[in-house]
C-alpha atoms as a PDB file:
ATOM      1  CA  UNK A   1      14.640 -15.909  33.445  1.00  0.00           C
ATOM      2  CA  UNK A   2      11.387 -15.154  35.468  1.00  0.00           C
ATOM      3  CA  UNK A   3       8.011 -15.605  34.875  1.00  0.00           C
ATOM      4  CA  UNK A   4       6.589 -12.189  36.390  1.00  0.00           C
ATOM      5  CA  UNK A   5       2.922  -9.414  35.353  1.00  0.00           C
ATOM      6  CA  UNK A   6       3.931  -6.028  33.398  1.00  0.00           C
ATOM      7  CA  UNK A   7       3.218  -3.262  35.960  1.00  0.00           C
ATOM      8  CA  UNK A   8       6.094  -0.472  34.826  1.00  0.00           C
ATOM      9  CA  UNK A   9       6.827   1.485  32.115  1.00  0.00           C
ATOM     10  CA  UNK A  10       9.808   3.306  30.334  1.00  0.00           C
ATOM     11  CA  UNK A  11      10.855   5.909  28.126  1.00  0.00           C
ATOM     12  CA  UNK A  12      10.974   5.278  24.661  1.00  0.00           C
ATOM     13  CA  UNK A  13      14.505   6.000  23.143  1.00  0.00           C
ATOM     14  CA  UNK A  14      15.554   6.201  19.801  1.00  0.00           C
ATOM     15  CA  UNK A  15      18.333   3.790  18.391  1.00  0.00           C
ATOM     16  CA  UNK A  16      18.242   5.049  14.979  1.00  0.00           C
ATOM     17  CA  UNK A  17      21.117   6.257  14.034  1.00  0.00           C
ATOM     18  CA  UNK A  18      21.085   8.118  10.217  1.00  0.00           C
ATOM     19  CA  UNK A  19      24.243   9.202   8.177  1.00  0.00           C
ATOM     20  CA  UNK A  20      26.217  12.051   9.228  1.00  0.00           C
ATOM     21  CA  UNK A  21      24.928  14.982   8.067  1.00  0.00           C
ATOM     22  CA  UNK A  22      21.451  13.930   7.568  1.00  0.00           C
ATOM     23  CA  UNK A  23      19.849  15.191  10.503  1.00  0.00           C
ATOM     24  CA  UNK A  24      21.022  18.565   9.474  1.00  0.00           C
ATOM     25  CA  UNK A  25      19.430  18.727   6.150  1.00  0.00           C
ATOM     26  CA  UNK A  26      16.199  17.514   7.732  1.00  0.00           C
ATOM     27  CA  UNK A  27      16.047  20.153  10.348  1.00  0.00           C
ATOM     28  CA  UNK A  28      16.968  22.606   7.681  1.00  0.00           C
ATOM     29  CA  UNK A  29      14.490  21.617   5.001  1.00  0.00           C
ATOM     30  CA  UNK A  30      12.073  21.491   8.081  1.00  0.00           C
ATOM     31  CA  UNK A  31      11.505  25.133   8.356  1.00  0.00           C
ATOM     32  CA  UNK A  32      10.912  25.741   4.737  1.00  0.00           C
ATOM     33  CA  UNK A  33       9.746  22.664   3.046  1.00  0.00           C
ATOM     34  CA  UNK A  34       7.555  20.368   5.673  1.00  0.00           C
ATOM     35  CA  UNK A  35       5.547  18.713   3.360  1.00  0.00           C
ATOM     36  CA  UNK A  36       8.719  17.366   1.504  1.00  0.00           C
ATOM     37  CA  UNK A  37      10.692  16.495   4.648  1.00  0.00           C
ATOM     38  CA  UNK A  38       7.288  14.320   5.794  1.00  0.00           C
ATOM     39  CA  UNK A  39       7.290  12.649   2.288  1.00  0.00           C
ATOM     40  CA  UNK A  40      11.271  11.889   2.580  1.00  0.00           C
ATOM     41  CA  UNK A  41      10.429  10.760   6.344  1.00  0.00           C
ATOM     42  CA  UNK A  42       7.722   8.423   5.139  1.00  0.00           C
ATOM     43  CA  UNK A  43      10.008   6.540   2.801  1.00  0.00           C
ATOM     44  CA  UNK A  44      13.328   6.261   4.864  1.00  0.00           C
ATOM     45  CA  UNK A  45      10.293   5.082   7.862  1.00  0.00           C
ATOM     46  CA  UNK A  46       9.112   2.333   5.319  1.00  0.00           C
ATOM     47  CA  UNK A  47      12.033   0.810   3.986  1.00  0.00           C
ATOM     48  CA  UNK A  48      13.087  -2.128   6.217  1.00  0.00           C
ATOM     49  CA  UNK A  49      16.623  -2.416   7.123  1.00  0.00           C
ATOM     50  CA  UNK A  50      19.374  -5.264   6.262  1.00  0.00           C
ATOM     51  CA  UNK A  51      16.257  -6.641   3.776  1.00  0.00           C
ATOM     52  CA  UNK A  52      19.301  -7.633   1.656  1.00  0.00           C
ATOM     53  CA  UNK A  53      20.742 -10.131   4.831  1.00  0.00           C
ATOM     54  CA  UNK A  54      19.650 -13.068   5.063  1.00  0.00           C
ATOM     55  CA  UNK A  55      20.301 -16.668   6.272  1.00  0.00           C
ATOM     56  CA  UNK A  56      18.766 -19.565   4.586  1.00  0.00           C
ATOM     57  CA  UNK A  57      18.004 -22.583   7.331  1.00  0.00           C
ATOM     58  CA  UNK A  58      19.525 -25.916   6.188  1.00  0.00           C
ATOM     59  CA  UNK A  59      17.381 -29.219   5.365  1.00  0.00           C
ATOM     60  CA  UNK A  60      13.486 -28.692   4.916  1.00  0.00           C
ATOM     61  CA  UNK A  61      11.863 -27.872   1.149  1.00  0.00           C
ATOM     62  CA  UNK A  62      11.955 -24.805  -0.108  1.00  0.00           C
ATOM     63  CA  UNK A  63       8.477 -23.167  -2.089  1.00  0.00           C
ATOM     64  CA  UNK A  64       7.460 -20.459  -3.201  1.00  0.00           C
ATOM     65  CA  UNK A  65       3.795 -18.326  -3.159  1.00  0.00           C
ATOM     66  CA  UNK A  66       3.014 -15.995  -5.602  1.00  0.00           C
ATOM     67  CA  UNK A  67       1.328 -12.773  -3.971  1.00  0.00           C
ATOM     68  CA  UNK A  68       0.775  -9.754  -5.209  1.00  0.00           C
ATOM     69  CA  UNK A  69       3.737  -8.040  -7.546  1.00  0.00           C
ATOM     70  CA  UNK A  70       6.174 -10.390  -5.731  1.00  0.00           C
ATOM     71  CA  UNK A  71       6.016 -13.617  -4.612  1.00  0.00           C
ATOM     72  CA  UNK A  72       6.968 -15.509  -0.992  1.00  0.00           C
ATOM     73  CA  UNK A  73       9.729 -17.582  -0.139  1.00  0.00           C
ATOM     74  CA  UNK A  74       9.808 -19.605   2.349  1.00  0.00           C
ATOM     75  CA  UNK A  75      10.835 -23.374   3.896  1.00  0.00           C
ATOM     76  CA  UNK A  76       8.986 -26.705   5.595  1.00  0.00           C
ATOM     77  CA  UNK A  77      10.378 -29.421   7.788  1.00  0.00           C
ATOM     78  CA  UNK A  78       9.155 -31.885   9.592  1.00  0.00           C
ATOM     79  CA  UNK A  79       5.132 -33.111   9.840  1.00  0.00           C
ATOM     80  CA  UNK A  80       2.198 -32.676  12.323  1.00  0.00           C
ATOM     81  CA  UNK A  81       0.816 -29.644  13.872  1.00  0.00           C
ATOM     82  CA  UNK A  82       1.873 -26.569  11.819  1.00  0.00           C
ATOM     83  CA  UNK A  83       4.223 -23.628  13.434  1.00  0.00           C
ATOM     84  CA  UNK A  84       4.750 -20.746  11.505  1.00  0.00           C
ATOM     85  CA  UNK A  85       7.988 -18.412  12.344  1.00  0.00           C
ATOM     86  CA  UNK A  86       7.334 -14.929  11.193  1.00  0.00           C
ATOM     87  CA  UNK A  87      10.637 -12.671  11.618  1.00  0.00           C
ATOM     88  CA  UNK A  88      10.746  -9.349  12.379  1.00  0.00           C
ATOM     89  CA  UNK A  89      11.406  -4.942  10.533  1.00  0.00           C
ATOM     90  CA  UNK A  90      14.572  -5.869   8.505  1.00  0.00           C
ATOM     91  CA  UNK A  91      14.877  -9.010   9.262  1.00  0.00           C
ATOM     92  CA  UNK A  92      14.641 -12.718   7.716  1.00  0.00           C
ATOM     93  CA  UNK A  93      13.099 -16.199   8.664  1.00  0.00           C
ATOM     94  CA  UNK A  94      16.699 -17.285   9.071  1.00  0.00           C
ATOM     95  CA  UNK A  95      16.918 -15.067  12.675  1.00  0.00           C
ATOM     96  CA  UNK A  96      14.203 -17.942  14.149  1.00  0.00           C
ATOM     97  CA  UNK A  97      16.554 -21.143  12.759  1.00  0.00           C
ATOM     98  CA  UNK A  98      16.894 -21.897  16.402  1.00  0.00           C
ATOM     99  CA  UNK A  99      13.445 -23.199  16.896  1.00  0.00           C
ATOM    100  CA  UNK A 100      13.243 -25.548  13.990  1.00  0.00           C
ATOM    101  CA  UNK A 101      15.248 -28.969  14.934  1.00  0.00           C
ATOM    102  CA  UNK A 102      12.960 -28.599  18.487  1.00  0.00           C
ATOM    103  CA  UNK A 103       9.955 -28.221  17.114  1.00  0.00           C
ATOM    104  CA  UNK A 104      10.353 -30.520  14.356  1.00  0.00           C
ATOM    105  CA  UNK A 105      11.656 -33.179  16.982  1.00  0.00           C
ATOM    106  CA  UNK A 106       8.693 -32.400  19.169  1.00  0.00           C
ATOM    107  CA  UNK A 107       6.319 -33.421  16.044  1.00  0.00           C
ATOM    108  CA  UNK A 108       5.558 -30.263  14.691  1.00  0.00           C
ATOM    109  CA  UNK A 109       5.677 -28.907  11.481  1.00  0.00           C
ATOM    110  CA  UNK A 110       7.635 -25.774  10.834  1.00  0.00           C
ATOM    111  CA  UNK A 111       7.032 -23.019   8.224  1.00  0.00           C
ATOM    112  CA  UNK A 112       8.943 -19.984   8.037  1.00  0.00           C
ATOM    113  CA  UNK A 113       8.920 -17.026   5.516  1.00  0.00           C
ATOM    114  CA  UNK A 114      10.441 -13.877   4.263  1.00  0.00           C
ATOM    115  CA  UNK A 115       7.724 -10.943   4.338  1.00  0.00           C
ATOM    116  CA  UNK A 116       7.716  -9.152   1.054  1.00  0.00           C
ATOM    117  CA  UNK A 117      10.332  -6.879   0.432  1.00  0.00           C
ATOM    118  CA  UNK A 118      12.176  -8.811   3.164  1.00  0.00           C
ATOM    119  CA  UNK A 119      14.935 -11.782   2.835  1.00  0.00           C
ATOM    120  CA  UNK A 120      14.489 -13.884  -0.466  1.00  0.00           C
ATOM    121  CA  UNK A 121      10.950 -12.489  -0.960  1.00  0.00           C
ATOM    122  CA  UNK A 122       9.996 -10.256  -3.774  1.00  0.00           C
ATOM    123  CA  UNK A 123       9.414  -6.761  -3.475  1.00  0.00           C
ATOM    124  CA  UNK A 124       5.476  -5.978  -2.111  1.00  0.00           C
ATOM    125  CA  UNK A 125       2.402  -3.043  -3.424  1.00  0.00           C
ATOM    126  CA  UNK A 126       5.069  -0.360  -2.872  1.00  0.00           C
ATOM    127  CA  UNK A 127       7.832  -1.388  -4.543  1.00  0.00           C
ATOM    128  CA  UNK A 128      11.077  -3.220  -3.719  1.00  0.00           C
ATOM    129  CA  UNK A 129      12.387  -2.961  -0.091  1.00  0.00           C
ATOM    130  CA  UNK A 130       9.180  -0.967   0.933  1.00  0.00           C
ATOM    131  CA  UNK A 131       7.160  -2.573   3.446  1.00  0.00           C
ATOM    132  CA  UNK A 132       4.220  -1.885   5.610  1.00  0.00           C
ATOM    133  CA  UNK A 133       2.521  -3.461   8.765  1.00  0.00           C
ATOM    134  CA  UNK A 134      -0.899  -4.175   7.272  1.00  0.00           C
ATOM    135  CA  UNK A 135       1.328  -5.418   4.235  1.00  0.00           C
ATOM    136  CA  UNK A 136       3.276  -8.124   6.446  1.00  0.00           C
ATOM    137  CA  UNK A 137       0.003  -9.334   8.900  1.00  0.00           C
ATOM    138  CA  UNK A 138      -1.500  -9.681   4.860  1.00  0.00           C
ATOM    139  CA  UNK A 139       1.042 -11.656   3.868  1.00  0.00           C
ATOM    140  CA  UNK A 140       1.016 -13.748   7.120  1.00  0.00           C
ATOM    141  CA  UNK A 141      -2.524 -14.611   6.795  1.00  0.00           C
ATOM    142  CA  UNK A 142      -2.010 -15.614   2.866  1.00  0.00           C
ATOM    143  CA  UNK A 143       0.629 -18.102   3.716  1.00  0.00           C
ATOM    144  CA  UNK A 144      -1.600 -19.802   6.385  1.00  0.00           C
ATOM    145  CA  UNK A 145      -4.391 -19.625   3.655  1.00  0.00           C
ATOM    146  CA  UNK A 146      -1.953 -21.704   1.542  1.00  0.00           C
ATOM    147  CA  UNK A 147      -0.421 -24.045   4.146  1.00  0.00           C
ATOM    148  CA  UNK A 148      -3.033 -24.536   6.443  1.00  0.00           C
ATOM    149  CA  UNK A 149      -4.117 -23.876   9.818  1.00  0.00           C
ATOM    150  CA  UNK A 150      -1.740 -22.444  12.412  1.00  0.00           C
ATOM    151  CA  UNK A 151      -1.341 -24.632  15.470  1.00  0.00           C
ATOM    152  CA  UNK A 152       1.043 -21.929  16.512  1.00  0.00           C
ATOM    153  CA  UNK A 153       3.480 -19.060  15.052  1.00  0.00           C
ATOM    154  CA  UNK A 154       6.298 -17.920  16.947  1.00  0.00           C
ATOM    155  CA  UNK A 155       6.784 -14.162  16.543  1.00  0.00           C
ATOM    156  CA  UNK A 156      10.504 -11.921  17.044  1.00  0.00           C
ATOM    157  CA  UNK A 157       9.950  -7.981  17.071  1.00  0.00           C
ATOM    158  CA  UNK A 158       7.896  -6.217  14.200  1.00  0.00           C
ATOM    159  CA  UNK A 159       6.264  -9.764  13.502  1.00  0.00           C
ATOM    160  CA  UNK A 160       5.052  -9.826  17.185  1.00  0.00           C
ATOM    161  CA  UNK A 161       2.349  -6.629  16.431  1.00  0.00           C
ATOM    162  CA  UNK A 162       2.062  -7.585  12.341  1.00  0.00           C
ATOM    163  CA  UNK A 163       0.568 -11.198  14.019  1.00  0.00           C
ATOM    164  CA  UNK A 164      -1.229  -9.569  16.423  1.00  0.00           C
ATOM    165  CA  UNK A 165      -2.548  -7.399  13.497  1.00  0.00           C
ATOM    166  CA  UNK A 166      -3.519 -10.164  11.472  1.00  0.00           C
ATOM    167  CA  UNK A 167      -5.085 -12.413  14.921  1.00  0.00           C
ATOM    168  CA  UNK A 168      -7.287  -9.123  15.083  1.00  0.00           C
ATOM    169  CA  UNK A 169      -8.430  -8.863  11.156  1.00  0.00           C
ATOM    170  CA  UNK A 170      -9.292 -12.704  12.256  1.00  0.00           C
ATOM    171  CA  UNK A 171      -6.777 -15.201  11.060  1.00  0.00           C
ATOM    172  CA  UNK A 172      -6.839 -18.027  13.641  1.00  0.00           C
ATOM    173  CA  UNK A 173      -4.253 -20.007  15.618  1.00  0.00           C
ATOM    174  CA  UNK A 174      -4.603 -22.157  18.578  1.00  0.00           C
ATOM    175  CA  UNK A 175      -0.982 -20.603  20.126  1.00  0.00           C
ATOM    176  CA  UNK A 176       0.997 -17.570  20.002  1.00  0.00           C
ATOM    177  CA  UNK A 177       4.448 -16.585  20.821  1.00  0.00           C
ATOM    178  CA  UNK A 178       5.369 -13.403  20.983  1.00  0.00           C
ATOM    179  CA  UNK A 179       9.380 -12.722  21.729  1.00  0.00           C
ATOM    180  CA  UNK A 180      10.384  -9.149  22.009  1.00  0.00           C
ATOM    181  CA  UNK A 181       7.196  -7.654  20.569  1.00  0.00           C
ATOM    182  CA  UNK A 182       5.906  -4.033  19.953  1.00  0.00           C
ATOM    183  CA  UNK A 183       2.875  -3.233  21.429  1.00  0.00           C
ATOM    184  CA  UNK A 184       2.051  -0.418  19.131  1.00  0.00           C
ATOM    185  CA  UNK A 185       5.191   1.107  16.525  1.00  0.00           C
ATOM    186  CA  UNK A 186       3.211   4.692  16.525  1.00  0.00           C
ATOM    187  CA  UNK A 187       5.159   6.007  19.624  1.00  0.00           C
ATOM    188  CA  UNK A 188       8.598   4.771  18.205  1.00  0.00           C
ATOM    189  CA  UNK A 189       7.733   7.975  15.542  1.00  0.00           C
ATOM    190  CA  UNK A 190       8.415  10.488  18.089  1.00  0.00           C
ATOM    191  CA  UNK A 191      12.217   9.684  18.362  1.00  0.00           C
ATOM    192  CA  UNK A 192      12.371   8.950  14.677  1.00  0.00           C
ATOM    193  CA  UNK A 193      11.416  12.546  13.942  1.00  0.00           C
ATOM    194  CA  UNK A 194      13.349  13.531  17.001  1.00  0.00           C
ATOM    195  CA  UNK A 195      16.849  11.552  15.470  1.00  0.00           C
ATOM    196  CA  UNK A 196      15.813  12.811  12.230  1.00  0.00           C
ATOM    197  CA  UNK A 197      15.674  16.894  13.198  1.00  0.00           C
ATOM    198  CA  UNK A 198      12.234  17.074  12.397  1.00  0.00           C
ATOM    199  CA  UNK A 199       9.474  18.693  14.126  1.00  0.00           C
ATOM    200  CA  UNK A 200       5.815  17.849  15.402  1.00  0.00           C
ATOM    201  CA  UNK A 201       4.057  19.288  12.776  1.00  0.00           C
ATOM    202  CA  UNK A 202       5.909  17.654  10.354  1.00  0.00           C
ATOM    203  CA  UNK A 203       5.493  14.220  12.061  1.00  0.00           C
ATOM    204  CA  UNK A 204       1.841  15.075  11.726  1.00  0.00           C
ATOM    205  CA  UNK A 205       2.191  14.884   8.079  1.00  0.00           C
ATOM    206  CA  UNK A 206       4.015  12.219   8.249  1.00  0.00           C
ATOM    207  CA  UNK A 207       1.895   9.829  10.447  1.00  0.00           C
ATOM    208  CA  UNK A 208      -1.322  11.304   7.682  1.00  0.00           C
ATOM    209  CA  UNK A 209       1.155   9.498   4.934  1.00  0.00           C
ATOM    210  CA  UNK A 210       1.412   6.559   6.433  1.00  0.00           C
ATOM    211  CA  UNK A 211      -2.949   6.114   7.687  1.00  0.00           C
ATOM    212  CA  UNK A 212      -3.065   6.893   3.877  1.00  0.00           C
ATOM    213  CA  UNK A 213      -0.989   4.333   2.691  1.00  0.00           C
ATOM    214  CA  UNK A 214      -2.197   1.801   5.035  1.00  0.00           C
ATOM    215  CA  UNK A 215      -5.912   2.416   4.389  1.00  0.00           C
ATOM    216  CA  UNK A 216      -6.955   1.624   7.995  1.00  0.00           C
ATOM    217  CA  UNK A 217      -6.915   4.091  11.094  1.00  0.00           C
ATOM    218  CA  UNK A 218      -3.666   4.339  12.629  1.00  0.00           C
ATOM    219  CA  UNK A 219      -5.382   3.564  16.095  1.00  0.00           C
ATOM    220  CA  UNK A 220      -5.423  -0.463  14.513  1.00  0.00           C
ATOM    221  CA  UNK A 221      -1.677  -0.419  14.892  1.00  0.00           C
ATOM    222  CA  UNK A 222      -1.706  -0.267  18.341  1.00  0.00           C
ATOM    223  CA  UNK A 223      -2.502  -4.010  18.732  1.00  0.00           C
ATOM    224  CA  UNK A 224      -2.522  -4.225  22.326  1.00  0.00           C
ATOM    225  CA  UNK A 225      -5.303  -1.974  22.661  1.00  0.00           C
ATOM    226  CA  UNK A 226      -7.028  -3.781  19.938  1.00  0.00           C
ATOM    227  CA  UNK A 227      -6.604  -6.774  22.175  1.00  0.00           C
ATOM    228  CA  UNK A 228      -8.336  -5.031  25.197  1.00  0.00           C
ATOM    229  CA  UNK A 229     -11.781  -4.624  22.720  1.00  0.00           C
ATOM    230  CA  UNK A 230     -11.672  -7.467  21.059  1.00  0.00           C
ATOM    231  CA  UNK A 231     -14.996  -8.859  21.616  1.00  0.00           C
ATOM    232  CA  UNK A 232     -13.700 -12.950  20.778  1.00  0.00           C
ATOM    233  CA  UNK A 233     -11.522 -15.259  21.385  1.00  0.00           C
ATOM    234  CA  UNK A 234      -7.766 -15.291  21.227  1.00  0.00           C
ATOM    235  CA  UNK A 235      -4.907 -18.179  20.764  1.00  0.00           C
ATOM    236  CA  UNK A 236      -3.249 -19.132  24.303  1.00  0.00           C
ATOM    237  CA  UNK A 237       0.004 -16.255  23.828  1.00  0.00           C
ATOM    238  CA  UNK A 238       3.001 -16.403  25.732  1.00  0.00           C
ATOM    239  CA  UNK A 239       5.127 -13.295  25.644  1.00  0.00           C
ATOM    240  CA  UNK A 240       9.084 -12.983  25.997  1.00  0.00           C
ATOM    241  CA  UNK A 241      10.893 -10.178  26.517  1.00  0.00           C
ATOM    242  CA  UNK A 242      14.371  -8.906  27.586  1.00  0.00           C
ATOM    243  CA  UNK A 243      14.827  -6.239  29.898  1.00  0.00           C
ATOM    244  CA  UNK A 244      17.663  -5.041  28.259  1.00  0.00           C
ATOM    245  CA  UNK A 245      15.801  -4.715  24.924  1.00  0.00           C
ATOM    246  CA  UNK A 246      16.961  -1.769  23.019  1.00  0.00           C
ATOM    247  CA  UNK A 247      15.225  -2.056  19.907  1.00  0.00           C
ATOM    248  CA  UNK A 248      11.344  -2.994  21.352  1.00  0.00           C
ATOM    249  CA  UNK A 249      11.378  -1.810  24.845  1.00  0.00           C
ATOM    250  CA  UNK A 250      10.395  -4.385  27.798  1.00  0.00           C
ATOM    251  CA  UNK A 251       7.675  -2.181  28.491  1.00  0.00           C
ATOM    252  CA  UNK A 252       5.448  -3.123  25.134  1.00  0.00           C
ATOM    253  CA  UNK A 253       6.077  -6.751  25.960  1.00  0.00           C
ATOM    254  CA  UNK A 254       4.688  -6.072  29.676  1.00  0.00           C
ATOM    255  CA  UNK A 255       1.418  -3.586  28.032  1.00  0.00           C
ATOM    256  CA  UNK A 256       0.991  -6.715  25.897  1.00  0.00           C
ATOM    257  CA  UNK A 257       0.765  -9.552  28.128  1.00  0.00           C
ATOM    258  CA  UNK A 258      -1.036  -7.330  30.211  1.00  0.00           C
ATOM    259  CA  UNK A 259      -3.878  -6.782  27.868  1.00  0.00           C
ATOM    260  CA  UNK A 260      -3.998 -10.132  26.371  1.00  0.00           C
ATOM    261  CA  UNK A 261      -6.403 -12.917  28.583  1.00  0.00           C
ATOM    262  CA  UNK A 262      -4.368 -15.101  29.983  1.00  0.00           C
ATOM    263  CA  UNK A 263      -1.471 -14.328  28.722  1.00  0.00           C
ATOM    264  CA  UNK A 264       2.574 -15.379  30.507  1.00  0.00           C
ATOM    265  CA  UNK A 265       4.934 -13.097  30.143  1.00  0.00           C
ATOM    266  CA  UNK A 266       8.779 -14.669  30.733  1.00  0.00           C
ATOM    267  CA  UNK A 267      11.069 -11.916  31.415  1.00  0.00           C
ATOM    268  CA  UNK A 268      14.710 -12.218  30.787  1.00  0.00           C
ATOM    269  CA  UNK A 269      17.722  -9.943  31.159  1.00  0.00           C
ATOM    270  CA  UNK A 270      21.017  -9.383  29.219  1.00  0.00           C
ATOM    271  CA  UNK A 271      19.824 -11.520  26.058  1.00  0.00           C
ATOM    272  CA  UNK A 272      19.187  -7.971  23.973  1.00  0.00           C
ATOM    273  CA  UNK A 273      16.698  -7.985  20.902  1.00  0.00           C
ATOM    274  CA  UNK A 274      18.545 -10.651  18.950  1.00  0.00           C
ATOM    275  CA  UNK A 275      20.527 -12.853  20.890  1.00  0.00           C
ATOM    276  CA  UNK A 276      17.467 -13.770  22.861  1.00  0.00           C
ATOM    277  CA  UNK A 277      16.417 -15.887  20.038  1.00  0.00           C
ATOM    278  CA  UNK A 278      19.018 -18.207  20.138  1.00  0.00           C
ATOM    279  CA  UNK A 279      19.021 -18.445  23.940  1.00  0.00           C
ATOM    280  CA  UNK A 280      18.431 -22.754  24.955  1.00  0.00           C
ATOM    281  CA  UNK A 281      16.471 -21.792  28.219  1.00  0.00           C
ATOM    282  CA  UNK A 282      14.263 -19.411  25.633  1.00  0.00           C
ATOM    283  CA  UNK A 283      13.898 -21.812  22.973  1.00  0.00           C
ATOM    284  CA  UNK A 284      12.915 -24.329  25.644  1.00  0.00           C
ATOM    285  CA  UNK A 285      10.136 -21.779  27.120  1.00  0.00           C
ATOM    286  CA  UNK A 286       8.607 -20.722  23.522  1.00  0.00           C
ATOM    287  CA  UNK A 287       8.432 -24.980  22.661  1.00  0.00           C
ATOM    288  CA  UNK A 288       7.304 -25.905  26.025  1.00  0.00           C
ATOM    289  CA  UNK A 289       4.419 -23.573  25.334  1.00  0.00           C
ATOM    290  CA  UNK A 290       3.485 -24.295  21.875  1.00  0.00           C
ATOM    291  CA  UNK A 291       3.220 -28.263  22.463  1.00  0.00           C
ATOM    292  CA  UNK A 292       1.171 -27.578  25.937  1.00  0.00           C
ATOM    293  CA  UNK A 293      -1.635 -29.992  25.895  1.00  0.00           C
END
């Protein structure tokens, strides 16, 4: 594990992989029926993956927040500072179990979530297991209204740029760790609609479906770049990141430390998207930072 500044970059590659047969239809409704293929797009691009696994973490109390058409479920242990844990696309508050017992035993409380239409949560605005990034940094910033102020929240993936998201709409924290984030999800949509068989004018329509179901500019999700013009302060982030990555490329974690004042970026290698989570010398890193005086 190093300690080291982004300077490179990489090719995005796709590691979607759809049902046989799929990309054919798309390609072939393509050249006769765009507008459809950019509305089927839109929903298969908003519907979170393995929502239906999840891991419950043992000990702490369970509660549950009303929001919305749904409602939030989440867990507490332990007292003092808070931590939140906000999971990732697809995934569950389970994936960050690894940084409870430390946290807790450093004197920290821990809160961590399932994101609407996510885990144990109910379904959010669109309906069940339909999701959306203003949605999730929404729902972030509606626990912390209900729990109380964030000493810190440790981030994996998709809930690395939904935090962001919400830091920028102004929800506050002193500390921020970011492991294996996205710096902006928008150029991910080129090998979607490449893996998919569909072409640039359709992705067009597709990317005008999803500004109008967010109801913000597209340009917000690109969080680092919202970092670099924020006129204000930010919580103290450190960024990990694998350089083996396959799912959020090394490169967004470097673009993101790099834009972020101040900012550490710890990079690893051959720890993936997922198992870097549960990595000791990780775990260590993310607590080391969040209980730095």
């Amino acid at each position: 594990m190093t300690v080291t500044s982004a300077q490179k970059s990489t090719t995005v590659r796709s590691h979607v992989r759809p049902p046989r047969g799929l990309r054919t239809a798309f390609s072939l409704a393509d050249r006769v029926a765009p507008a459809l293929v950019a509305r089927a797009a839109f929903f298969l691009w908003c519907r979170p993956t393995g929502t239906r696994r999840t891991t419950t973490i043992p000990g702490g109390t369970r509660w549950t927040l009303p929001l919305g058409r749904g409602h939030v479920v989440g867990q507490t242990w332990g007292s003092g500072p808070r931590v939140y844990l906000v999971h990732g696309w697809g995934g569950h508050r389970g994936q960050l179990a690894a940084f409870v017992e430390p946290l807790v035993a450093a004197g920290h409380e821990v809160v961590a979530f399932d994101a609407l239409s996510h885990g144990e949560s109910g379904p959010g605005a669109f309906g069940p297991r339909q999701a959306t990034m203003p949605e999730m940094a929404e729902t972030l910033a509606a626990v912390v209204a209900a729990r109380g102020h964030a000493h810190a929240i440790v981030t994996h993936s998709f809930g690395g740029s939904t935090t962001t998201l919400a830091l920028l709409d102004g929800l506050t924290a002193d500390r921020v760790a970011l492991v294996a984030p996205m710096a902006d999800p928008l150029p991910y949509t080129r090998d979607f609609a490449e893996v998919l068989g569909f072409g640039e004018s359709t992705r067009q329509r597709f990317l005008a479906l999803m500004e109008r179901r967010a109801g913000r500019p597209l340009t917000d999700f690109d969080v680092a770049r919202g970092v670099e013009q924020l006129d204000g302060p930010l919580p103290a982030a450190l960024v990990v990141h694998d350089t083996q990555d396959k799912e959020a490329h090394h490169a967004d974690g470097e673009r993101l430390a790099r834009s972020w004042p101040g900012a550490r970026l710890v990079t690893t290698t051959g720890l993936g998207h997922r198992r870097i989570l549960r990595d000791p010398d990780v775990v260590a890193e993310v607590v080391k930072h969040v209980t730095a005086a």
